[in-house]
PDB file of N, CA and C in Angstrom:
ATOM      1  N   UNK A   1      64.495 -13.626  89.726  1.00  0.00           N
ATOM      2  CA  UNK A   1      64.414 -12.354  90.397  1.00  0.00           C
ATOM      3  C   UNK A   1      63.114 -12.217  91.191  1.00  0.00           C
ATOM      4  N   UNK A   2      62.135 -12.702  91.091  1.00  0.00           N
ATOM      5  CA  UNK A   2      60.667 -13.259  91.603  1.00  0.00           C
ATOM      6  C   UNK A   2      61.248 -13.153  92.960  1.00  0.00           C
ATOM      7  N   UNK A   3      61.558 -14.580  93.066  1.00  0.00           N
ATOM      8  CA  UNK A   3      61.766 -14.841  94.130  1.00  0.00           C
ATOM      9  C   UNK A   3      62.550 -14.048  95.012  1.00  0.00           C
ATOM     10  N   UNK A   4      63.796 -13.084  95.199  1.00  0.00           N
ATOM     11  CA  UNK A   4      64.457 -12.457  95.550  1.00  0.00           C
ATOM     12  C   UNK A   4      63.883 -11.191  95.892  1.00  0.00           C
ATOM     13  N   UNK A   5      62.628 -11.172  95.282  1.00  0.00           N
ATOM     14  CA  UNK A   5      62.022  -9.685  95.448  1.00  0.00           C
ATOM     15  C   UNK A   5      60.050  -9.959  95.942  1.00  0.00           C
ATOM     16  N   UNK A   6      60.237 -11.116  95.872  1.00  0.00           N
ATOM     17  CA  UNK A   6      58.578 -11.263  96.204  1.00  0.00           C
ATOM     18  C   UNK A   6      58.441 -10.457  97.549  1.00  0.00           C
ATOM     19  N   UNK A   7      58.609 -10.244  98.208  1.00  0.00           N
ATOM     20  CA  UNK A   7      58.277  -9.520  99.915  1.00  0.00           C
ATOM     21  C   UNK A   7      58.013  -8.096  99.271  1.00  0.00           C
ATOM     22  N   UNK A   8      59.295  -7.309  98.335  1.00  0.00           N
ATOM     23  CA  UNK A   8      58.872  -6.118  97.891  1.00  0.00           C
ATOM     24  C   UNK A   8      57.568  -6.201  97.382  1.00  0.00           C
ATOM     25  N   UNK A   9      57.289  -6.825  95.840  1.00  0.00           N
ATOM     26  CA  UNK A   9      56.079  -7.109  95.834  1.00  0.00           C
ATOM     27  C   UNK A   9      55.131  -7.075  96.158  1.00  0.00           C
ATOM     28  N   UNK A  10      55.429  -7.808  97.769  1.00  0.00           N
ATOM     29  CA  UNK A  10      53.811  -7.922  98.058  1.00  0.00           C
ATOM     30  C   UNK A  10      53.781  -6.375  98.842  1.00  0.00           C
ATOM     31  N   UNK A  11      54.765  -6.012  99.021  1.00  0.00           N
ATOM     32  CA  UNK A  11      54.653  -4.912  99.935  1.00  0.00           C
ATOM     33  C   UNK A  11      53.740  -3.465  98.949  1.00  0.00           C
ATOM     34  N   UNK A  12      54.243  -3.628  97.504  1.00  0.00           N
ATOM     35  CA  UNK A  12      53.933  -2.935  96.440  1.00  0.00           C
ATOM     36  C   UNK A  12      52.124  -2.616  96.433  1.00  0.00           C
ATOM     37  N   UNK A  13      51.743  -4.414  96.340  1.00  0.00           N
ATOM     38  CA  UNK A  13      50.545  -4.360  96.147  1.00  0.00           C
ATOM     39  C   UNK A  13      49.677  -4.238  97.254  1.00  0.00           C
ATOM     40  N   UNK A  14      50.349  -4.326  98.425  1.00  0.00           N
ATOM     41  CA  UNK A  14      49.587  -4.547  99.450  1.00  0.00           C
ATOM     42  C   UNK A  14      48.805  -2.731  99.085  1.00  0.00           C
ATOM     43  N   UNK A  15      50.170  -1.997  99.237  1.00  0.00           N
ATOM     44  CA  UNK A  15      50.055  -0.542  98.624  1.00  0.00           C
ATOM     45  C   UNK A  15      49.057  -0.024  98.075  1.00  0.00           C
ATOM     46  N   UNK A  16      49.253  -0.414  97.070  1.00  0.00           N
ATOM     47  CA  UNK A  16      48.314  -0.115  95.622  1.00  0.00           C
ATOM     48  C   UNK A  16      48.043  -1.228  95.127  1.00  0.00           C
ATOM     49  N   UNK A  17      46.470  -1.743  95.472  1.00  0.00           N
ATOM     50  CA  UNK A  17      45.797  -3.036  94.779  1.00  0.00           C
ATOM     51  C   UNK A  17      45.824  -2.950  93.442  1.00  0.00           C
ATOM     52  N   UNK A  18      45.764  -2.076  92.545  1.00  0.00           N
ATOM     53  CA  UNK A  18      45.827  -1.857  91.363  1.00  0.00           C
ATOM     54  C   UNK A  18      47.367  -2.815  90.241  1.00  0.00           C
ATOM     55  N   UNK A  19      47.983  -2.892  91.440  1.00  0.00           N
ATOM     56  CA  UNK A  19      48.947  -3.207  91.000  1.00  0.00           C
ATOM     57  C   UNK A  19      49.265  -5.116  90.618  1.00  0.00           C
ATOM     58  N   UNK A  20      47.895  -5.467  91.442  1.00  0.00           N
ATOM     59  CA  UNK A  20      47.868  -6.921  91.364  1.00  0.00           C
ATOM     60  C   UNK A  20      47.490  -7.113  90.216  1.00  0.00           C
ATOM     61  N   UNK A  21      46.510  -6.476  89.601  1.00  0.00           N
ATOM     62  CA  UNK A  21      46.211  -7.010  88.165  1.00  0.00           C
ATOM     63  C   UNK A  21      47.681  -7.120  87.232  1.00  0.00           C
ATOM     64  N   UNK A  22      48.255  -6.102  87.421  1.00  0.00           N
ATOM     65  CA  UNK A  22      49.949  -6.127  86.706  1.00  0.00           C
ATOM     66  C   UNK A  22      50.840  -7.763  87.032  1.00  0.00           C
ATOM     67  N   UNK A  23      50.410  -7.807  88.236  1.00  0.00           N
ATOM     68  CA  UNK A  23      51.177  -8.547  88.328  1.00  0.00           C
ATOM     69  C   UNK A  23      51.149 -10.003  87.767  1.00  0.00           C
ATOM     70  N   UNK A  24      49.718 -10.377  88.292  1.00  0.00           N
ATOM     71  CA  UNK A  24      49.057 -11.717  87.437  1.00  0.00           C
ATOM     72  C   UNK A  24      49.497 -11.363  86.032  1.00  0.00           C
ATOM     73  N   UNK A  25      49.145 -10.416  85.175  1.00  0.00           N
ATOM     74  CA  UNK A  25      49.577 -10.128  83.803  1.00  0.00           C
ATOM     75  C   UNK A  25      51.317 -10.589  83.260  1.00  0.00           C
ATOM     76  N   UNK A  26      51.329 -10.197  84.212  1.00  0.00           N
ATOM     77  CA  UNK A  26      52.990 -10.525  83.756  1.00  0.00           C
ATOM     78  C   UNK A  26      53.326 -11.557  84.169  1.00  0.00           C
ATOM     79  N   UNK A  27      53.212 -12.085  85.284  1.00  0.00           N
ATOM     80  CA  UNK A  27      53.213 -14.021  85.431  1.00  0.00           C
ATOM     81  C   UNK A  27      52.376 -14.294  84.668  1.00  0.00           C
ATOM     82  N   UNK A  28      51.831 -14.235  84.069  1.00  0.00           N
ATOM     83  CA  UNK A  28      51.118 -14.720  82.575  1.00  0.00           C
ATOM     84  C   UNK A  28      51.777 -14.929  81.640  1.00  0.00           C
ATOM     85  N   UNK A  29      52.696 -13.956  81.341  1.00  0.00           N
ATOM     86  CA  UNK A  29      53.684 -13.975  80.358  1.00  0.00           C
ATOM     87  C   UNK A  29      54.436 -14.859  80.587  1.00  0.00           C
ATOM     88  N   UNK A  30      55.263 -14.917  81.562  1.00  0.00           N
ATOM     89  CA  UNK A  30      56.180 -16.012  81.927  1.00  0.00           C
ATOM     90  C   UNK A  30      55.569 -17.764  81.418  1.00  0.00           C
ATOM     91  N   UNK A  31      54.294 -17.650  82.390  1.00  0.00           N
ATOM     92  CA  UNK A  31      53.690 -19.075  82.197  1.00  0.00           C
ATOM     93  C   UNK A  31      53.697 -19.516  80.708  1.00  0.00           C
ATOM     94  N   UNK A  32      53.303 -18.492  79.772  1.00  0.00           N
ATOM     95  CA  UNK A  32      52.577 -18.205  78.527  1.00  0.00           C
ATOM     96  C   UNK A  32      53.938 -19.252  78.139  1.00  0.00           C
ATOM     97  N   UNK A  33      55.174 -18.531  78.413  1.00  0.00           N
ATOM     98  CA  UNK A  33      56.242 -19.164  77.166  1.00  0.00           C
ATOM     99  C   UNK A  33      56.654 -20.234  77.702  1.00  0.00           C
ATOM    100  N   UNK A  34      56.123 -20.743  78.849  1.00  0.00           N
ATOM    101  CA  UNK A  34      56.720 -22.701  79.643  1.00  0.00           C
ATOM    102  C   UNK A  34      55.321 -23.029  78.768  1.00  0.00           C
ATOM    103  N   UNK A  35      54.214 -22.461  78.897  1.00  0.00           N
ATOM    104  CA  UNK A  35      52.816 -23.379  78.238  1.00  0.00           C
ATOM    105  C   UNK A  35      53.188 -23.577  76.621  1.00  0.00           C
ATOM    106  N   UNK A  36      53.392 -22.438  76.047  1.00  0.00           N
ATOM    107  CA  UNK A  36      53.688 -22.697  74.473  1.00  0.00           C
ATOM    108  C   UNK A  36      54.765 -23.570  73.914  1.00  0.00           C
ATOM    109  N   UNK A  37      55.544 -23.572  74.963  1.00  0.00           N
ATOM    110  CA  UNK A  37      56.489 -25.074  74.318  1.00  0.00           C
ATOM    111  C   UNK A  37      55.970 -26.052  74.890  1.00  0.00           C
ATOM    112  N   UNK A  38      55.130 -26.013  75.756  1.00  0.00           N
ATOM    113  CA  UNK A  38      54.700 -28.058  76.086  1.00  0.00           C
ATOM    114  C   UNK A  38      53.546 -28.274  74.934  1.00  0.00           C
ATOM    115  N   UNK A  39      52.630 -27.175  74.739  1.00  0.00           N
ATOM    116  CA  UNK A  39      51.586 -27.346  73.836  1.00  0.00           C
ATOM    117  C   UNK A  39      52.200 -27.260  72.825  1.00  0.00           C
ATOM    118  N   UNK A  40      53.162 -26.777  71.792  1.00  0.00           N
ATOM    119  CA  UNK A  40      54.150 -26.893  70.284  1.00  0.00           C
ATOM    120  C   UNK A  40      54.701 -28.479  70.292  1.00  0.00           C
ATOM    121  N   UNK A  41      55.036 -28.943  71.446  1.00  0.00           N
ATOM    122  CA  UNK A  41      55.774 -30.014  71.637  1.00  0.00           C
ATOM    123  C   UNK A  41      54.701 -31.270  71.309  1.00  0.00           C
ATOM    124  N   UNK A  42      53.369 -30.714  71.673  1.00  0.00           N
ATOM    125  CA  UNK A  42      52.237 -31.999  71.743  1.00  0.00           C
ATOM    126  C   UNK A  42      51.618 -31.947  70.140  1.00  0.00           C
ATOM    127  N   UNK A  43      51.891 -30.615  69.366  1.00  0.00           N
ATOM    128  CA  UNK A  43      51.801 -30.725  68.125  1.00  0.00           C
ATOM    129  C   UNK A  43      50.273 -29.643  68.284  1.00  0.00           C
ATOM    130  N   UNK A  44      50.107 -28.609  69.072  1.00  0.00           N
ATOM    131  CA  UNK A  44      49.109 -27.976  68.595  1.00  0.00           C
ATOM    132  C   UNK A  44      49.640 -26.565  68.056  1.00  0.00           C
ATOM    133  N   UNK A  45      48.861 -25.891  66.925  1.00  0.00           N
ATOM    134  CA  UNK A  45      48.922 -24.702  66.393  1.00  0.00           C
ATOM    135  C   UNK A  45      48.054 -23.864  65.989  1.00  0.00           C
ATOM    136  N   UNK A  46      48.206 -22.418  65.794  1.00  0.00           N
ATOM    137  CA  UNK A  46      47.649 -21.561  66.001  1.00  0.00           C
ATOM    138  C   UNK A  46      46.297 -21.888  66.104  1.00  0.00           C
ATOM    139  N   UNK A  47      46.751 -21.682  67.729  1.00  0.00           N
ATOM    140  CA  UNK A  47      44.922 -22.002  68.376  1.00  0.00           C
ATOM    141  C   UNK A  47      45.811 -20.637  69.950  1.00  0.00           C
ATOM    142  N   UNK A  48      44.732 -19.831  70.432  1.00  0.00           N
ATOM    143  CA  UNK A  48      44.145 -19.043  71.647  1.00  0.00           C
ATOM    144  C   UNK A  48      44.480 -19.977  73.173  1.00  0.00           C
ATOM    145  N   UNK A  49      44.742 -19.351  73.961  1.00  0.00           N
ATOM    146  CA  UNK A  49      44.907 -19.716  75.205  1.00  0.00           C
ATOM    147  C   UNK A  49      44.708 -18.562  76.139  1.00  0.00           C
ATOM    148  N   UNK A  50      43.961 -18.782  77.491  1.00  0.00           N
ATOM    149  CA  UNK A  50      43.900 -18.055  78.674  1.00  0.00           C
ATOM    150  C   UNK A  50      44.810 -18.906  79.610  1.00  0.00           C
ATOM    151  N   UNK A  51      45.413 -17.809  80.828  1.00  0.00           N
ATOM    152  CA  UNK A  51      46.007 -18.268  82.121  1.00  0.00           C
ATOM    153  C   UNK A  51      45.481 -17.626  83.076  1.00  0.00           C
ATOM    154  N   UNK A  52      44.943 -18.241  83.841  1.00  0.00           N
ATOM    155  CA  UNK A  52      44.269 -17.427  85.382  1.00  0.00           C
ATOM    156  C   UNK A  52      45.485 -18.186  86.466  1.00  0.00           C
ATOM    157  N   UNK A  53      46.507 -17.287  87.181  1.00  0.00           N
ATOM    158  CA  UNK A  53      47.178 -17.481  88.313  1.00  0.00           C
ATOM    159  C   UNK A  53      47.235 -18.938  87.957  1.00  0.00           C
ATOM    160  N   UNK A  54      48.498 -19.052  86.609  1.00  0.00           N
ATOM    161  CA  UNK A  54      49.375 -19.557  86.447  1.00  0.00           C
ATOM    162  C   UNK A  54      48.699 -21.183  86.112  1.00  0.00           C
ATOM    163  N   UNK A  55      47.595 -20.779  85.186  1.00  0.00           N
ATOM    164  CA  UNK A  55      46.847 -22.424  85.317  1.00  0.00           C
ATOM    165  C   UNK A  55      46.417 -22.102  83.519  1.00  0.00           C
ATOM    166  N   UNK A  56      46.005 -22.804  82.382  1.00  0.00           N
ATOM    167  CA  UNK A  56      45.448 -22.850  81.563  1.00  0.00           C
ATOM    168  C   UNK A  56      43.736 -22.870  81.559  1.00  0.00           C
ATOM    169  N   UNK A  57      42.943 -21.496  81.209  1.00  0.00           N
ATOM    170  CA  UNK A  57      41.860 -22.013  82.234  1.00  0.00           C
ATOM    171  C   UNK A  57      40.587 -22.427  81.184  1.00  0.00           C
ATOM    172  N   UNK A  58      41.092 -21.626  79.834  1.00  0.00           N
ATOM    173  CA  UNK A  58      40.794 -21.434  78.398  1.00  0.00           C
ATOM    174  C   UNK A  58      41.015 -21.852  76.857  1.00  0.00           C
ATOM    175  N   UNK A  59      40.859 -22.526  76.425  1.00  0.00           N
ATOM    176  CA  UNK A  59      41.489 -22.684  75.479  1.00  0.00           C
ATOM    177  C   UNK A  59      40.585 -22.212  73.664  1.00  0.00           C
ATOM    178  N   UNK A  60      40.782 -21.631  72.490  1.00  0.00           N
ATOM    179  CA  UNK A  60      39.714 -22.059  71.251  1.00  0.00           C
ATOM    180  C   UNK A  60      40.777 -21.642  70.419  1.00  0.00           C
ATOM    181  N   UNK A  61      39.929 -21.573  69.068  1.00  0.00           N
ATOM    182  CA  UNK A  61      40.531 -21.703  67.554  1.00  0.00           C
ATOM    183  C   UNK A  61      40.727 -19.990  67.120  1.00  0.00           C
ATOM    184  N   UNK A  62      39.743 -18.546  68.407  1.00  0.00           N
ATOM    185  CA  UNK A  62      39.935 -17.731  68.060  1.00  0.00           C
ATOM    186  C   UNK A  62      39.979 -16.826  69.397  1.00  0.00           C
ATOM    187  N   UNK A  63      40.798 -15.605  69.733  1.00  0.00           N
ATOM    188  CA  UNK A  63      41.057 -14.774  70.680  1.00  0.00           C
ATOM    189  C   UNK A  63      39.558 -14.408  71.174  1.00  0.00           C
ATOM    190  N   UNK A  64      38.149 -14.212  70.082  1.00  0.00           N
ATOM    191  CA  UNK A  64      37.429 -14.070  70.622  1.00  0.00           C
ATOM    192  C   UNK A  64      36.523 -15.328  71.661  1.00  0.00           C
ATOM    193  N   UNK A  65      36.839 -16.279  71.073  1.00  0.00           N
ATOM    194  CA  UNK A  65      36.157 -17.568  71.525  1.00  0.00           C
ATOM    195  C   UNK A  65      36.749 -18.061  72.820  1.00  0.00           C
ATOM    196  N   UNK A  66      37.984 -17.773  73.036  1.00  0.00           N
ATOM    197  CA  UNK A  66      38.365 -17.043  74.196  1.00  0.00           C
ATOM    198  C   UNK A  66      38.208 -16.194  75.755  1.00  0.00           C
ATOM    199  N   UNK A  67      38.112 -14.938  74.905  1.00  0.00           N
ATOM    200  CA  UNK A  67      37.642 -14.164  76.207  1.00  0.00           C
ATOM    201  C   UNK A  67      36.143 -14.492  76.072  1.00  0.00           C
ATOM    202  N   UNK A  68      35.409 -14.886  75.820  1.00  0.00           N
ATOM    203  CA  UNK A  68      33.754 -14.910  75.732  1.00  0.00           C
ATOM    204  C   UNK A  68      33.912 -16.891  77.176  1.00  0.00           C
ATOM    205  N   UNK A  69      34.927 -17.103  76.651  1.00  0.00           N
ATOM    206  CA  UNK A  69      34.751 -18.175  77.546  1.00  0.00           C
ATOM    207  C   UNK A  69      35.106 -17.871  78.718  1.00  0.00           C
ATOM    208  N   UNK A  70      35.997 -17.134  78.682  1.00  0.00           N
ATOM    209  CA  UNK A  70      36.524 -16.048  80.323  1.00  0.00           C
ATOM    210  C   UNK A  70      35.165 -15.632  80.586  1.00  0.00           C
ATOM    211  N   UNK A  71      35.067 -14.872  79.956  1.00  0.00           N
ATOM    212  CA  UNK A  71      33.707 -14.238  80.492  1.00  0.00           C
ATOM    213  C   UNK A  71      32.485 -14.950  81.407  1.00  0.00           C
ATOM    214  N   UNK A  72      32.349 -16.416  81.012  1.00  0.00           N
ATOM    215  CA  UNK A  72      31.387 -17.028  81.726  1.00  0.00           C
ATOM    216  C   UNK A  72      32.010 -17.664  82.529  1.00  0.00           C
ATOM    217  N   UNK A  73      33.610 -18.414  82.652  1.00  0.00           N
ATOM    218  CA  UNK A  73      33.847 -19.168  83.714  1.00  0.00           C
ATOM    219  C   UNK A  73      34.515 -18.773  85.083  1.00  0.00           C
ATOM    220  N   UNK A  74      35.145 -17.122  84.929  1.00  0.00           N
ATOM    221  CA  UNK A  74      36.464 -16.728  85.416  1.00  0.00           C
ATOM    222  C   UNK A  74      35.341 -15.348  86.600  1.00  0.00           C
ATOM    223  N   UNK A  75      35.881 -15.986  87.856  1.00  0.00           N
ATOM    224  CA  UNK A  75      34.514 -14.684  88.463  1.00  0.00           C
ATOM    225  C   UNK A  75      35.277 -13.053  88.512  1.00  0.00           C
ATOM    226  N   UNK A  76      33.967 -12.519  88.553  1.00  0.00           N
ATOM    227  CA  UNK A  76      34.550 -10.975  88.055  1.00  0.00           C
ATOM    228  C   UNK A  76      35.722 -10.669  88.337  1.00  0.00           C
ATOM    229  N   UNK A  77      35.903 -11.041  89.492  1.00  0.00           N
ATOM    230  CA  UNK A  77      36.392  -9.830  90.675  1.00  0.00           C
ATOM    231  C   UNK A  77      38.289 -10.657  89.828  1.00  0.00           C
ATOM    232  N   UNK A  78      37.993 -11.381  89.201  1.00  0.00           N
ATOM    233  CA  UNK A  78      39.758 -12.260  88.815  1.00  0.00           C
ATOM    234  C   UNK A  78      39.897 -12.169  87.047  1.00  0.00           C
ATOM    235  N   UNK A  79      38.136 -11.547  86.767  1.00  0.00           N
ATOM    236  CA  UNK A  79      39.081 -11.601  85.128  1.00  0.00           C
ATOM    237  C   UNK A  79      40.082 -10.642  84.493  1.00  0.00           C
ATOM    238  N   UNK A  80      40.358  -9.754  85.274  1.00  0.00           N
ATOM    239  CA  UNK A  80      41.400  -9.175  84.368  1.00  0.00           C
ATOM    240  C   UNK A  80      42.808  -9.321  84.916  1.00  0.00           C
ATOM    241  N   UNK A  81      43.234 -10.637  85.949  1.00  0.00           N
ATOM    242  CA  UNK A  81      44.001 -11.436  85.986  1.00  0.00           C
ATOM    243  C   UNK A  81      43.942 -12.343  84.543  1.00  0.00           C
ATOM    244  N   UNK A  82      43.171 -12.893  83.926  1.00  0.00           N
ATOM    245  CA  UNK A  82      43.743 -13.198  82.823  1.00  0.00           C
ATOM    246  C   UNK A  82      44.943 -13.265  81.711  1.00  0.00           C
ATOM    247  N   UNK A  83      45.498 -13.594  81.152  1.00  0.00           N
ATOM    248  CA  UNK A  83      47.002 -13.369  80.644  1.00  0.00           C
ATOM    249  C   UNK A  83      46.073 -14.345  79.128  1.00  0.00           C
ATOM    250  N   UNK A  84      46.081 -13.959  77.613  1.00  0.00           N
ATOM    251  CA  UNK A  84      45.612 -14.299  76.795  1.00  0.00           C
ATOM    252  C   UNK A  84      46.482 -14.413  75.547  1.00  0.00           C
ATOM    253  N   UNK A  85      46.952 -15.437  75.081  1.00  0.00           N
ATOM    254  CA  UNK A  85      48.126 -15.481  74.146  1.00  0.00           C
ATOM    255  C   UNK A  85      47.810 -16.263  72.775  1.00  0.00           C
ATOM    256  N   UNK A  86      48.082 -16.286  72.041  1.00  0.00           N
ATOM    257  CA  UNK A  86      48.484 -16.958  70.744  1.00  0.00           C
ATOM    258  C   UNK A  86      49.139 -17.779  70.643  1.00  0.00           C
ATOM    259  N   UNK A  87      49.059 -18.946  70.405  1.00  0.00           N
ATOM    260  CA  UNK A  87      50.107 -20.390  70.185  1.00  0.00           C
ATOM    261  C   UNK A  87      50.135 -20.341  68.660  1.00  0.00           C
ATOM    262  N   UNK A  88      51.224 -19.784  67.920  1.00  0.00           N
ATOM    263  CA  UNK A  88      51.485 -19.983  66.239  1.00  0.00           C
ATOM    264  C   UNK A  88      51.836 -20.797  65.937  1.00  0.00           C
ATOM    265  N   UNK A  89      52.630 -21.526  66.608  1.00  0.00           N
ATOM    266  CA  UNK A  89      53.410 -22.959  66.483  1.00  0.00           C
ATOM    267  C   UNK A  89      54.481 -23.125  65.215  1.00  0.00           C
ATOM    268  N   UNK A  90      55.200 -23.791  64.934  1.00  0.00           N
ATOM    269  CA  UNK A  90      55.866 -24.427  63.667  1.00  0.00           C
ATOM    270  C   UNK A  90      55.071 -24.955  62.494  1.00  0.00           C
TER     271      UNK A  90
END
């Protein structure tokens, strides 16, 4: 549906910039559940992950160890594009 509607989209945010942070957030989600089965598949578990525009940019053993690593690598103006998930694994 992305695709079928991206022009609205951009038309949305062009709108209301506010709305880009939503959006990265939620392609986060998406990415989140293609990333958690390649990383379950390679045998890692409950370990933290960041996504900046659809990339893994973060990885530790705790949500805080995490955003503290956002914090220094991810420039302002894109960290709350971030998308931050939990891998529980099997």
């Amino acid at each position: 549906m992305r695709l079928q509607y991206g022009g609205k989209i951009d038309e949305l945010i062009k709108k209301d910039s506010s709305l880009l942070t939503v959006y990265h957030q939620e392609m986060g989600k998406v990415h989140a559940r293609t990333f958690g089965r390649s990383l379950s598949e390679i045998g890692l578990r409950n370990a933290w992950f960041a996504i900046v525009e659809g990339e893994i940019v973060a990885g530790g053993c705790t949500r805080a160890e995490v955003e503290r690593i956002l914090d220094e690598i991810v420039p302002v103006e894109k960290r709350d594009f971030a998308y931050v998930f939990h891998l529980k694994g099997k």
